[in-house]
Every structure is written in structure tokens, then in C-alpha cells.
PDB file of N, CA and C in Angstrom:
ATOM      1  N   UNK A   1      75.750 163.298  17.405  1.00  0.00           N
ATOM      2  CA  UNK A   1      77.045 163.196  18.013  1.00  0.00           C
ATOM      3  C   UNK A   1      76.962 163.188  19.547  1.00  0.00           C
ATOM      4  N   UNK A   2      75.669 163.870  19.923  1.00  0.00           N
ATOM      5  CA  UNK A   2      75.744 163.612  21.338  1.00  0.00           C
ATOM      6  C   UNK A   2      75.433 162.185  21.697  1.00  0.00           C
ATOM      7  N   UNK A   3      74.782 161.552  21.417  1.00  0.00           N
ATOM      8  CA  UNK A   3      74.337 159.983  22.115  1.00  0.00           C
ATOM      9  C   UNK A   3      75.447 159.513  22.770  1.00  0.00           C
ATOM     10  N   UNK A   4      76.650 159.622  21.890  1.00  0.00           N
ATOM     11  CA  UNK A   4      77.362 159.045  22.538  1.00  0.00           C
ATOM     12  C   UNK A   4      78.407 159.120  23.836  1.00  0.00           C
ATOM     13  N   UNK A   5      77.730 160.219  23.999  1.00  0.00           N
ATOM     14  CA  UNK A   5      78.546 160.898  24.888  1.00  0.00           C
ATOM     15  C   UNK A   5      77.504 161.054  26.231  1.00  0.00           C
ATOM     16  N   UNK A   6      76.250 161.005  25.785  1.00  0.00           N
ATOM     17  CA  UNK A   6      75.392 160.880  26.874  1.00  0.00           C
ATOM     18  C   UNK A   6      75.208 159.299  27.310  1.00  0.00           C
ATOM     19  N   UNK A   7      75.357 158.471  26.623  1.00  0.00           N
ATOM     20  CA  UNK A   7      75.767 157.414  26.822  1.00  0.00           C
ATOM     21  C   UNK A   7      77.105 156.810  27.989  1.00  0.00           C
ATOM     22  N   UNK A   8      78.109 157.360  27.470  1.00  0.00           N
ATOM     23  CA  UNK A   8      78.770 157.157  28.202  1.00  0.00           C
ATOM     24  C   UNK A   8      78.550 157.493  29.567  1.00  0.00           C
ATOM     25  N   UNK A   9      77.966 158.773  29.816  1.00  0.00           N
ATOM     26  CA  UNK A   9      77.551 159.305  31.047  1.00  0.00           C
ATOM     27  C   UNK A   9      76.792 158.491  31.456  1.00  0.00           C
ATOM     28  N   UNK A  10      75.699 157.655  30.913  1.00  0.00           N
ATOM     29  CA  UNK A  10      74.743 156.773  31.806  1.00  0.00           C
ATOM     30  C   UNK A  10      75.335 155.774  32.707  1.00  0.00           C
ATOM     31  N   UNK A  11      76.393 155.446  31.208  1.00  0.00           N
ATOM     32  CA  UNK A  11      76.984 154.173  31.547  1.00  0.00           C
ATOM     33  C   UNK A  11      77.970 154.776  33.228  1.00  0.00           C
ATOM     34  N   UNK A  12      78.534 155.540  33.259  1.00  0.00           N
ATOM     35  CA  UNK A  12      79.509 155.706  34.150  1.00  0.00           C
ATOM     36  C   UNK A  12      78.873 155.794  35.708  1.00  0.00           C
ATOM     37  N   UNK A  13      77.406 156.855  35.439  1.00  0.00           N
ATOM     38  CA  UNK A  13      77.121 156.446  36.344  1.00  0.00           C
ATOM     39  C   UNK A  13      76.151 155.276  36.996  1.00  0.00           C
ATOM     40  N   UNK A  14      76.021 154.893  35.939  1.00  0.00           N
ATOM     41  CA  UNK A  14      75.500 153.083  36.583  1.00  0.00           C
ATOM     42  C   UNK A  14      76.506 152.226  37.234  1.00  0.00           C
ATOM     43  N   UNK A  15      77.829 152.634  36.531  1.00  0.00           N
ATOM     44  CA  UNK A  15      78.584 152.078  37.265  1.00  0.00           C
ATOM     45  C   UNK A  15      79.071 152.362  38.762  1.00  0.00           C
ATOM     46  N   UNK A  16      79.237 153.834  38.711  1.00  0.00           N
ATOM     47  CA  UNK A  16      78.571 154.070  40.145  1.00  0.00           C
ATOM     48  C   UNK A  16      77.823 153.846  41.330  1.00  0.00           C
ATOM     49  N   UNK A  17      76.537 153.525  40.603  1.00  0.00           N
ATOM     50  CA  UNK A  17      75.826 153.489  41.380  1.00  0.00           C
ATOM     51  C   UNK A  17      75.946 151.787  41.711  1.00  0.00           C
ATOM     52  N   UNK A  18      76.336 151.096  40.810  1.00  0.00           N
ATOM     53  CA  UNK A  18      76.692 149.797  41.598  1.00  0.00           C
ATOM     54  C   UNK A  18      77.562 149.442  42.270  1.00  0.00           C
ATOM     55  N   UNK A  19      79.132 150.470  42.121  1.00  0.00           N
ATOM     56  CA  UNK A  19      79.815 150.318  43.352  1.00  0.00           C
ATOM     57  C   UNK A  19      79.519 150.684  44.305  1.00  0.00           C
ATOM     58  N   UNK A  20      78.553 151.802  44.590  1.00  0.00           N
ATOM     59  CA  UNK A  20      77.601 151.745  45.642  1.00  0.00           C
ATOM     60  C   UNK A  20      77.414 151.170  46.619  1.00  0.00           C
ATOM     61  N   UNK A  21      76.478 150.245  45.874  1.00  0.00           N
ATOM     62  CA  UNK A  21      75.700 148.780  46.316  1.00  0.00           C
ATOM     63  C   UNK A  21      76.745 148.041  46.610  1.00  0.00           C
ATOM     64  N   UNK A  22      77.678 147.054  46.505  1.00  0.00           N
ATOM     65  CA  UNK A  22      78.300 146.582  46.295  1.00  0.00           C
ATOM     66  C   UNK A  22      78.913 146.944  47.893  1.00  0.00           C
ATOM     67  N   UNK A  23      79.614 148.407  47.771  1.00  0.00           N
ATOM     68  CA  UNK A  23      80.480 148.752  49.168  1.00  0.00           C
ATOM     69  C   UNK A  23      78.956 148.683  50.343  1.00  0.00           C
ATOM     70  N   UNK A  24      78.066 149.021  49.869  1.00  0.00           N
ATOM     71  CA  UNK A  24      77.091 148.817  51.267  1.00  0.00           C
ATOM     72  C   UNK A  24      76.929 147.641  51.533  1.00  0.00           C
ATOM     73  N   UNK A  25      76.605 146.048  50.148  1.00  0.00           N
ATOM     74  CA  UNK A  25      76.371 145.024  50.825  1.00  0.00           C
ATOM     75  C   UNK A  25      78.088 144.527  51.735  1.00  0.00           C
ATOM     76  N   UNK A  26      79.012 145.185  51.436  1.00  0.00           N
ATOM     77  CA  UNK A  26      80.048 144.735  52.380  1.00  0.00           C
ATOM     78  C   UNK A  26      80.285 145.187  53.192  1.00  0.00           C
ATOM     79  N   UNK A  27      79.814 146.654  53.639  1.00  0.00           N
ATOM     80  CA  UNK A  27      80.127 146.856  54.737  1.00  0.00           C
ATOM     81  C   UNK A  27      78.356 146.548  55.859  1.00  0.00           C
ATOM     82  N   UNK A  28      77.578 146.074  55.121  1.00  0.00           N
ATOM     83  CA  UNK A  28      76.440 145.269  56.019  1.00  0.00           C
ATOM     84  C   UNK A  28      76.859 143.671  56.634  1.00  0.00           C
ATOM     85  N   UNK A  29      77.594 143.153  55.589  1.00  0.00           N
ATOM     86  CA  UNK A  29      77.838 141.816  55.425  1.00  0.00           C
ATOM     87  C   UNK A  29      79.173 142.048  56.735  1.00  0.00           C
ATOM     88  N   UNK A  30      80.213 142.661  56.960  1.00  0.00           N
ATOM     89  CA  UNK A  30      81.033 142.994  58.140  1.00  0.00           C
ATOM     90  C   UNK A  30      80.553 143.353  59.518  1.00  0.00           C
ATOM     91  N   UNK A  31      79.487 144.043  59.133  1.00  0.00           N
ATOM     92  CA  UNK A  31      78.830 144.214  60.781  1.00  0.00           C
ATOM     93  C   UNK A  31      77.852 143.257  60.828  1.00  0.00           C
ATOM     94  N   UNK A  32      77.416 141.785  60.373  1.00  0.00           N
ATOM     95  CA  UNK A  32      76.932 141.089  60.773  1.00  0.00           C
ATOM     96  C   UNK A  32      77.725 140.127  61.663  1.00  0.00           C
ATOM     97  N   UNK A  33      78.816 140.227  60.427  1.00  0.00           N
ATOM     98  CA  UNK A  33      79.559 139.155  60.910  1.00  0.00           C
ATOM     99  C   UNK A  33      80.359 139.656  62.533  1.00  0.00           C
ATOM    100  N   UNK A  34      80.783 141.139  62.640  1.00  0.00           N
ATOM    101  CA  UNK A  34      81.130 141.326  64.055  1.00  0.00           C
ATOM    102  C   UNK A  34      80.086 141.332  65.180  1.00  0.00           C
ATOM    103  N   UNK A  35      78.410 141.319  64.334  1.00  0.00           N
ATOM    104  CA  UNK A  35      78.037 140.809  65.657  1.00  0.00           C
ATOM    105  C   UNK A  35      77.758 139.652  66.192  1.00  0.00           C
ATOM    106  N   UNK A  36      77.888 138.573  64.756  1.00  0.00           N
ATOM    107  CA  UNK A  36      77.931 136.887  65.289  1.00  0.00           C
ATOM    108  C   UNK A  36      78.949 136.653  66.126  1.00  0.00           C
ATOM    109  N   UNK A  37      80.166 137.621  65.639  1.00  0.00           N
ATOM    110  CA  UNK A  37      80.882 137.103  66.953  1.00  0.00           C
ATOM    111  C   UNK A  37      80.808 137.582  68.082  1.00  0.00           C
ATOM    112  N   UNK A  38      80.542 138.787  68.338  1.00  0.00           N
ATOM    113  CA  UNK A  38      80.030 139.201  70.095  1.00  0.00           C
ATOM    114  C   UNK A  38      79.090 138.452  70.028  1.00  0.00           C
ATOM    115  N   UNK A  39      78.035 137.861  69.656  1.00  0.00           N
ATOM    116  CA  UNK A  39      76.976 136.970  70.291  1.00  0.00           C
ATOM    117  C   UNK A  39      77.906 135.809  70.388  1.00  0.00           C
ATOM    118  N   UNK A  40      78.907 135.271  69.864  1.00  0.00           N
ATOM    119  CA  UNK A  40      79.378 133.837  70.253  1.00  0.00           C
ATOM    120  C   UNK A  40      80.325 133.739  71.417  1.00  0.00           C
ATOM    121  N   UNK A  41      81.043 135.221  71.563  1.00  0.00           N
ATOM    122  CA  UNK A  41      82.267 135.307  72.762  1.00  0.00           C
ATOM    123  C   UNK A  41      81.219 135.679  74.340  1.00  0.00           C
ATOM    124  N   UNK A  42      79.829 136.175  74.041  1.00  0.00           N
ATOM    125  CA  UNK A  42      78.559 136.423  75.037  1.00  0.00           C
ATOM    126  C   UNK A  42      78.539 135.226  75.488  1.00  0.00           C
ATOM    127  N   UNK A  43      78.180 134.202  74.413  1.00  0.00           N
ATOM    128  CA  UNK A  43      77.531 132.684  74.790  1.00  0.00           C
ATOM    129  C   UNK A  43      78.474 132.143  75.350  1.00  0.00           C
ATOM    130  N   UNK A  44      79.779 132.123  74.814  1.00  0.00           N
ATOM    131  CA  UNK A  44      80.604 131.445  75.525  1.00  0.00           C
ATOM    132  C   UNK A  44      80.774 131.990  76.992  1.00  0.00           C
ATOM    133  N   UNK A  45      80.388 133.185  77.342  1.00  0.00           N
ATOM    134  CA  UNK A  45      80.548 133.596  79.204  1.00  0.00           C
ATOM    135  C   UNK A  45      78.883 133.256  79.833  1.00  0.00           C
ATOM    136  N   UNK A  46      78.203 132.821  79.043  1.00  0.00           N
ATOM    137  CA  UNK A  46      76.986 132.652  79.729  1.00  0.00           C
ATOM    138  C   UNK A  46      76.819 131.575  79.912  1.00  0.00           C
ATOM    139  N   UNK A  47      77.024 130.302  78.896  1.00  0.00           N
ATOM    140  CA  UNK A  47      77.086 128.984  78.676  1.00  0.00           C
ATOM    141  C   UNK A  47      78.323 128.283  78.651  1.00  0.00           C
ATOM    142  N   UNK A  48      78.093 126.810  79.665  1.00  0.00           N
ATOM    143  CA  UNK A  48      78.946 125.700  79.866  1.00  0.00           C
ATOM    144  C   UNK A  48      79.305 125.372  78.302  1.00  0.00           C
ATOM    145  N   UNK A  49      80.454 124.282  78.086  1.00  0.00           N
ATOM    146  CA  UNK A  49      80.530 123.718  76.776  1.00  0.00           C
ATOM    147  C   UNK A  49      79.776 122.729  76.276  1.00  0.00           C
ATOM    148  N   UNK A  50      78.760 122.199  77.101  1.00  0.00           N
ATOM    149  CA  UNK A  50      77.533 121.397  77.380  1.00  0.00           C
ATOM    150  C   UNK A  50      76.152 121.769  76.761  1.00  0.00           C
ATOM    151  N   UNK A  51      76.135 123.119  77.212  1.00  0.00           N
ATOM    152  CA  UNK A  51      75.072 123.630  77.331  1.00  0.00           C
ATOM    153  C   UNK A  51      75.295 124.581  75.757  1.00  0.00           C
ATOM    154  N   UNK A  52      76.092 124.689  75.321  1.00  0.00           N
ATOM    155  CA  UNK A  52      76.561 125.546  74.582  1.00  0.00           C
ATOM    156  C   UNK A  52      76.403 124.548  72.900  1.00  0.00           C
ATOM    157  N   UNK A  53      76.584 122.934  73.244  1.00  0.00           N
ATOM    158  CA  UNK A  53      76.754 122.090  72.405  1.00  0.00           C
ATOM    159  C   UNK A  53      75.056 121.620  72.166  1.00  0.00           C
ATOM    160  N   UNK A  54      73.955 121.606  72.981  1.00  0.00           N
ATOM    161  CA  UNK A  54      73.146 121.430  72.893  1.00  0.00           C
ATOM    162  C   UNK A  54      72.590 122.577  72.160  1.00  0.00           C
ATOM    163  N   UNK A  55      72.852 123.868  72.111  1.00  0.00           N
ATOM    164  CA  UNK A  55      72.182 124.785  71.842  1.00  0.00           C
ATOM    165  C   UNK A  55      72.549 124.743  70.187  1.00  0.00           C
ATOM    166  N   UNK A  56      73.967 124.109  69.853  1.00  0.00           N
ATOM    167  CA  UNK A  56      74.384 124.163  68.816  1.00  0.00           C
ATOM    168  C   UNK A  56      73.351 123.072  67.954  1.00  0.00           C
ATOM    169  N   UNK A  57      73.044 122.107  68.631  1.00  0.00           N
ATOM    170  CA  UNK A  57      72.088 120.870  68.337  1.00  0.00           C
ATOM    171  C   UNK A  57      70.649 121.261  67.992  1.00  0.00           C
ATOM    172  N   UNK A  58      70.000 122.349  68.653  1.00  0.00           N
ATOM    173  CA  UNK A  58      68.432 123.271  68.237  1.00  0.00           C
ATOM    174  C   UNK A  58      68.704 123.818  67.221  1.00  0.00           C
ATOM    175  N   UNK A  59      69.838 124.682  66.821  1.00  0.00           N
ATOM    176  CA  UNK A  59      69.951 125.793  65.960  1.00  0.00           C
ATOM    177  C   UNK A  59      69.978 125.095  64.792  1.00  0.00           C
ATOM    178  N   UNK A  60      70.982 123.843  64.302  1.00  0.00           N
ATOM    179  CA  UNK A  60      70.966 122.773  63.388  1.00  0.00           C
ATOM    180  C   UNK A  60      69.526 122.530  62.902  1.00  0.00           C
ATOM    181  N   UNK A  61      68.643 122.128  64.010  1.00  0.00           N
ATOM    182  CA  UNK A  61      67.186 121.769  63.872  1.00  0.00           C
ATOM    183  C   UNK A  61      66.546 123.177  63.577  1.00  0.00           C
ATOM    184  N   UNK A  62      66.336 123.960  64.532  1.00  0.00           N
ATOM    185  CA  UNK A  62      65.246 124.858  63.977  1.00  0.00           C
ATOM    186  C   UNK A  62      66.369 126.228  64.306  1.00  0.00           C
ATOM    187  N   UNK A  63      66.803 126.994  63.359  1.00  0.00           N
ATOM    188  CA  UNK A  63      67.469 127.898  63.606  1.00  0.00           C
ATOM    189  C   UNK A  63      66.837 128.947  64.491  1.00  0.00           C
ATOM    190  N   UNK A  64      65.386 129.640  63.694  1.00  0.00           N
ATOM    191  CA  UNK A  64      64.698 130.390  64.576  1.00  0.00           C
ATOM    192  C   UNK A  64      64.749 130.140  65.895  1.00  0.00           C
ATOM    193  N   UNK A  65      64.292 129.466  66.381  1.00  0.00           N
ATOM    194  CA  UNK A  65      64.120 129.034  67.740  1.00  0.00           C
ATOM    195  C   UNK A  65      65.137 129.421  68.512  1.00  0.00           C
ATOM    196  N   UNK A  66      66.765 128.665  68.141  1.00  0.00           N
ATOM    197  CA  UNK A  66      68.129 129.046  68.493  1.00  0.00           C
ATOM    198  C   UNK A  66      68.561 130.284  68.958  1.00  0.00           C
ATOM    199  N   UNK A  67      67.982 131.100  67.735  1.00  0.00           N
ATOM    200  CA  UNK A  67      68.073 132.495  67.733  1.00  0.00           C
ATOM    201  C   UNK A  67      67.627 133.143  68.730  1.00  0.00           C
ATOM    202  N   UNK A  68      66.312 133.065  68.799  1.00  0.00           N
ATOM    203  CA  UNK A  68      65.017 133.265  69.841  1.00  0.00           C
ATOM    204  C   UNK A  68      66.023 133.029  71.223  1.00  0.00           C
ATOM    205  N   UNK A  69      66.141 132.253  71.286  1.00  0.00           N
ATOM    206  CA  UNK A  69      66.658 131.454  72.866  1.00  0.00           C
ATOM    207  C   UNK A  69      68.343 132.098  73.382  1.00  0.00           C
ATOM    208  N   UNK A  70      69.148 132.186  72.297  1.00  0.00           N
ATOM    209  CA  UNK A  70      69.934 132.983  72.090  1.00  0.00           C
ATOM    210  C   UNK A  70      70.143 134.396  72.811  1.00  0.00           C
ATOM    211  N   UNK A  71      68.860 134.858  71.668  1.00  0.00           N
ATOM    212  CA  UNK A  71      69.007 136.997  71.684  1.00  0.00           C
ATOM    213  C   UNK A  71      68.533 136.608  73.486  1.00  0.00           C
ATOM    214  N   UNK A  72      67.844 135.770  74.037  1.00  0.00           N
ATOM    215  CA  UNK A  72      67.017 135.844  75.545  1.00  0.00           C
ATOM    216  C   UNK A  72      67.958 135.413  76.686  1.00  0.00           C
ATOM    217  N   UNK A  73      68.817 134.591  76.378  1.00  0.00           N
ATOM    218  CA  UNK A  73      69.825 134.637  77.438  1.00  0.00           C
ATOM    219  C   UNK A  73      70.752 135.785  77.398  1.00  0.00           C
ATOM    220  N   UNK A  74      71.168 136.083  76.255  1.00  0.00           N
ATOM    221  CA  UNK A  74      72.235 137.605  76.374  1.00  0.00           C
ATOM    222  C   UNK A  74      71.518 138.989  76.660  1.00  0.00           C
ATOM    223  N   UNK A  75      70.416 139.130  76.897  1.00  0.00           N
ATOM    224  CA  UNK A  75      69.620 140.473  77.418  1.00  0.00           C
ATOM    225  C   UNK A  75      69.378 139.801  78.726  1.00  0.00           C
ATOM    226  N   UNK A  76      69.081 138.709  79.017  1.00  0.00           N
ATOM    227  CA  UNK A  76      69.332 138.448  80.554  1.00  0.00           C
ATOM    228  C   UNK A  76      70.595 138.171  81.521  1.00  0.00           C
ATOM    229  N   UNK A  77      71.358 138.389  80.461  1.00  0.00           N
ATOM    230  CA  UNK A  77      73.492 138.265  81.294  1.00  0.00           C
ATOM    231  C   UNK A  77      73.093 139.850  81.059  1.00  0.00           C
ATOM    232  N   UNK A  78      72.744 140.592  80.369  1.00  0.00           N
ATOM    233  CA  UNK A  78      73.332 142.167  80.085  1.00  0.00           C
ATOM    234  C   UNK A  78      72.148 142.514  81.237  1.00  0.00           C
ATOM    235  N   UNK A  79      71.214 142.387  81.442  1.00  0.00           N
ATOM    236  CA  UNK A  79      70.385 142.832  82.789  1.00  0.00           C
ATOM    237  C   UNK A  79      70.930 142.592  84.175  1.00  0.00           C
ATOM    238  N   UNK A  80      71.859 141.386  83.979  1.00  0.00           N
ATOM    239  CA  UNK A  80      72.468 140.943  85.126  1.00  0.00           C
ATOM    240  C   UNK A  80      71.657 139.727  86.148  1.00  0.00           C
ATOM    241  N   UNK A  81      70.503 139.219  85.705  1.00  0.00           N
ATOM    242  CA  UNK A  81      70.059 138.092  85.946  1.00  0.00           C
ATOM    243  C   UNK A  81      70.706 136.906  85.738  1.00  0.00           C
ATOM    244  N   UNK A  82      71.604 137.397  85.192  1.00  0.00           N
ATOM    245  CA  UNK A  82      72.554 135.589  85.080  1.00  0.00           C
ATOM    246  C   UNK A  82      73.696 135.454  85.632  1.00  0.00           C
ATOM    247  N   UNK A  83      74.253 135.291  87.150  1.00  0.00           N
ATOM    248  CA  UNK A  83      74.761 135.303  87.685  1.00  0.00           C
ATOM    249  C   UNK A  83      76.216 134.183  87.649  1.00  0.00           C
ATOM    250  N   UNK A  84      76.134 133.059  86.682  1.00  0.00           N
ATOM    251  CA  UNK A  84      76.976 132.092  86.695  1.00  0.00           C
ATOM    252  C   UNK A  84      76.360 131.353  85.524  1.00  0.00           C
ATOM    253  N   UNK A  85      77.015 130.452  84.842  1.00  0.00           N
ATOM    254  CA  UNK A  85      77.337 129.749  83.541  1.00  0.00           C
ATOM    255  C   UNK A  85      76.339 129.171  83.102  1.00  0.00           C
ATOM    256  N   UNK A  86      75.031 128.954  82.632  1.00  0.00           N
ATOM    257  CA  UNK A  86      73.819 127.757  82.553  1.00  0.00           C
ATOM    258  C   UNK A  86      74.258 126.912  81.726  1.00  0.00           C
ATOM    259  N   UNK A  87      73.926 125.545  83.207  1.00  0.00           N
ATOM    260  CA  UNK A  87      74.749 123.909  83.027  1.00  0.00           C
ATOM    261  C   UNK A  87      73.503 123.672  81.703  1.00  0.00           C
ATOM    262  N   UNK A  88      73.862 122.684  81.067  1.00  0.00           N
ATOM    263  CA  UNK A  88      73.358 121.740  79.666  1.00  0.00           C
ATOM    264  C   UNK A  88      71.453 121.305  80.834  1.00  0.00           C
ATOM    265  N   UNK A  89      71.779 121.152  81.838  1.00  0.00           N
ATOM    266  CA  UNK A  89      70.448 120.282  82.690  1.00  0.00           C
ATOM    267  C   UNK A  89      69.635 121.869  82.954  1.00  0.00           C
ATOM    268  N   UNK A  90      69.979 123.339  83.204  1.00  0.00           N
ATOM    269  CA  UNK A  90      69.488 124.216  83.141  1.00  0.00           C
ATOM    270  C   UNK A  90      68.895 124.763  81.992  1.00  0.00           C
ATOM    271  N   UNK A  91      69.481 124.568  80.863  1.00  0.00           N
ATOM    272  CA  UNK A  91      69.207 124.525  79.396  1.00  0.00           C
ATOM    273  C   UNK A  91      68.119 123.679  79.326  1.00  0.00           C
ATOM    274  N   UNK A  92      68.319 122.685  79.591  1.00  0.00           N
ATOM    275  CA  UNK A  92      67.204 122.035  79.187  1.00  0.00           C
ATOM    276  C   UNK A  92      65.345 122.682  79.796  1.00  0.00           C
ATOM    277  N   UNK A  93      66.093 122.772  80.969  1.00  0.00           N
ATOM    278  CA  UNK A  93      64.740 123.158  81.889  1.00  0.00           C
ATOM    279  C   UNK A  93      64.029 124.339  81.271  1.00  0.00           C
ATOM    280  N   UNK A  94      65.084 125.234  80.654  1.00  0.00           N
ATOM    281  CA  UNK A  94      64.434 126.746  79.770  1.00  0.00           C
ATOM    282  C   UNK A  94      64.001 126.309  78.673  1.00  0.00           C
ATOM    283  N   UNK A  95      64.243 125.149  78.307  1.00  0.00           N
ATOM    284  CA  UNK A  95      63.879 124.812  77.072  1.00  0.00           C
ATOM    285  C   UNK A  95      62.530 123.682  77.275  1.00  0.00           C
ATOM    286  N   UNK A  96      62.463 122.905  78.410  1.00  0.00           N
ATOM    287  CA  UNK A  96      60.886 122.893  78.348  1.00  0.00           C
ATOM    288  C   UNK A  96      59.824 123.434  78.788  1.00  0.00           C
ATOM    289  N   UNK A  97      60.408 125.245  79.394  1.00  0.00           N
ATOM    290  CA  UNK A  97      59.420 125.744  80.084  1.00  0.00           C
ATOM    291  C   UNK A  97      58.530 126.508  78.924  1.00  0.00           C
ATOM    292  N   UNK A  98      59.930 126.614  77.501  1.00  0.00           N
ATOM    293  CA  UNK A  98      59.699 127.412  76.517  1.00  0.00           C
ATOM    294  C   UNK A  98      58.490 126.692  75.917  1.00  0.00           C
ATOM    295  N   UNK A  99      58.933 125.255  75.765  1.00  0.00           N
ATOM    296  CA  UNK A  99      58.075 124.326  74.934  1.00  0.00           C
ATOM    297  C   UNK A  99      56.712 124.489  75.563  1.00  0.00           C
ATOM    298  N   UNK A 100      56.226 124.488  77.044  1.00  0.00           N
ATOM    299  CA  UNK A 100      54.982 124.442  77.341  1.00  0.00           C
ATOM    300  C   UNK A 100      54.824 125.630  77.184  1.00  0.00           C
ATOM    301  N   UNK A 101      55.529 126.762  77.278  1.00  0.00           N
ATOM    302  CA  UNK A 101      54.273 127.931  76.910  1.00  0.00           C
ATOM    303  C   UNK A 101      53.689 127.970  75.275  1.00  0.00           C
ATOM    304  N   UNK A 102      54.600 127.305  74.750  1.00  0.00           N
ATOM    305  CA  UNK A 102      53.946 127.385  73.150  1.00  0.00           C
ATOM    306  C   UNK A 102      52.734 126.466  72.694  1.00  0.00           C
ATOM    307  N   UNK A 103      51.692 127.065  72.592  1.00  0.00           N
ATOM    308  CA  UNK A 103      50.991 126.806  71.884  1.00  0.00           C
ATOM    309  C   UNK A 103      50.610 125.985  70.879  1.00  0.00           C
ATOM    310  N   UNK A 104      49.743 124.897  70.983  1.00  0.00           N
ATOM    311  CA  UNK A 104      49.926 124.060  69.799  1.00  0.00           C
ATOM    312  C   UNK A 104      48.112 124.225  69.402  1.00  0.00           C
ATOM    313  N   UNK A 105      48.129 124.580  68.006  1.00  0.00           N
ATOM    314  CA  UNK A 105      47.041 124.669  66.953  1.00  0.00           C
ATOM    315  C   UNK A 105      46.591 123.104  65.991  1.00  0.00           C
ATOM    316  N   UNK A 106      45.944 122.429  66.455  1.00  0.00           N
ATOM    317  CA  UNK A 106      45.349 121.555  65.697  1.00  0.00           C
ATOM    318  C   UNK A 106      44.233 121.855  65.308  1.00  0.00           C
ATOM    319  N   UNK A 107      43.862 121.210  64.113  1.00  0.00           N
ATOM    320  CA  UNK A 107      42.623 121.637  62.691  1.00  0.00           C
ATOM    321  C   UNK A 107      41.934 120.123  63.180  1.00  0.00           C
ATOM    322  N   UNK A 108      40.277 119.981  63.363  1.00  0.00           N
ATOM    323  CA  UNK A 108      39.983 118.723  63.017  1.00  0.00           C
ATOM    324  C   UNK A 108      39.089 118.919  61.913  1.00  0.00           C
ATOM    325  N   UNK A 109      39.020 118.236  61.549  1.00  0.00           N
ATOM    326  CA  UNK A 109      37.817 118.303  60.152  1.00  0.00           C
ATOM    327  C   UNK A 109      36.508 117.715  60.714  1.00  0.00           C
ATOM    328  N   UNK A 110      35.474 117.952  60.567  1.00  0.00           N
ATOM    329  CA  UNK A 110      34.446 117.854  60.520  1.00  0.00           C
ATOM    330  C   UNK A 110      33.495 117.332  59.511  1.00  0.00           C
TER     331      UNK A 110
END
């Protein structure tokens, strides 16, 4: 006569324990999303609509990268190194200084 009653107890708290889960993936899934938007209302005071549209154009292509280039201009507005808006032609220039420091690995066969 007990099973079923210990049963129920499993059951109840499994159910528990998945509303749990459930309230944590939403309240993770909310503070992502409030910090995509402070990173987008950031970009918009750091970056022209130029410069802002190109960046939208990398992230399409290689998200990482975007990201990368991203988190590095908003720790350099929050340091205070960025004194005024970076034009689309300044963008670019960070973006091929980035490209030559990277490293390129070719294999030849032998």
C-alpha cells in the first residue's frame, strides 16, 4: 500500500524539480536578453549608422569575430578611450589591423 504513495512523492517532486529548471532557464534566458540590449544601446553611442551596418555585415559572416570586436570597443568607450562615434572608414581600419595580427597556419605536405 505504500508504493503508491511513495510514488506519488517521487512523482511530485520531479515535478519540482523541473519547475526549477524551467524558472532558471528563464530567468537566464532574461538576463541575456537585457544584456543584448545594453550592448546594442552601447553600440549605438559608440558607432555611426555606417559603421554600425558594417559590423552588422561581420557578425552575419562570422559571429565570433563580431562578438570579439564588439565586447573590445565597449571596454574601450567604458575606459574612456573613445572619445567620439567610430566612422564605417575607422571600422574598417580596426578591422584590418585585427586581420594582420591574426595569424595564418598553413599545412604543406611533404
Amino acid at each position: 500500500m505504500e508504493e503508491p504513495e511513495d510514488l506519488e512523492e517521487i512523482r511530485r517532486r520531479r515535478l519540482l524539480e523541473l519547475q526549477a529548471r524551467l524558472e532558471e532557464q528563464r530567468r537566464q534566458e532574461e538576463l541575456r536578453r537585457q544584456y543584448e540590449i545594453q550592448k546594442r544601446l552601447a553600440l549605438q553611442q559608440i558607432l555611426t549608422p555606417e559603421a554600425r551596418s558594417r559590423l552588422a555585415n561581420i557578425r552575419a559572416a562570422r559571429p565570433e569575430f563580431a562578438e570579439q570586436i564588439e565586447l573590445q570597443l565597449i571596454q574601450l568607450a567604458q575606459a574612456g578611450r573613445i572619445t567620439s562615434q567610430i566612422t564605417d572608414a575607422q571600422l574598417r581600419e580596426i578591422l584590418r589591423r585585427l586581420q594582420e595580427r591574426r595569424r595564418t597556419f598553413r599545412i604543406r605536405r611533404m
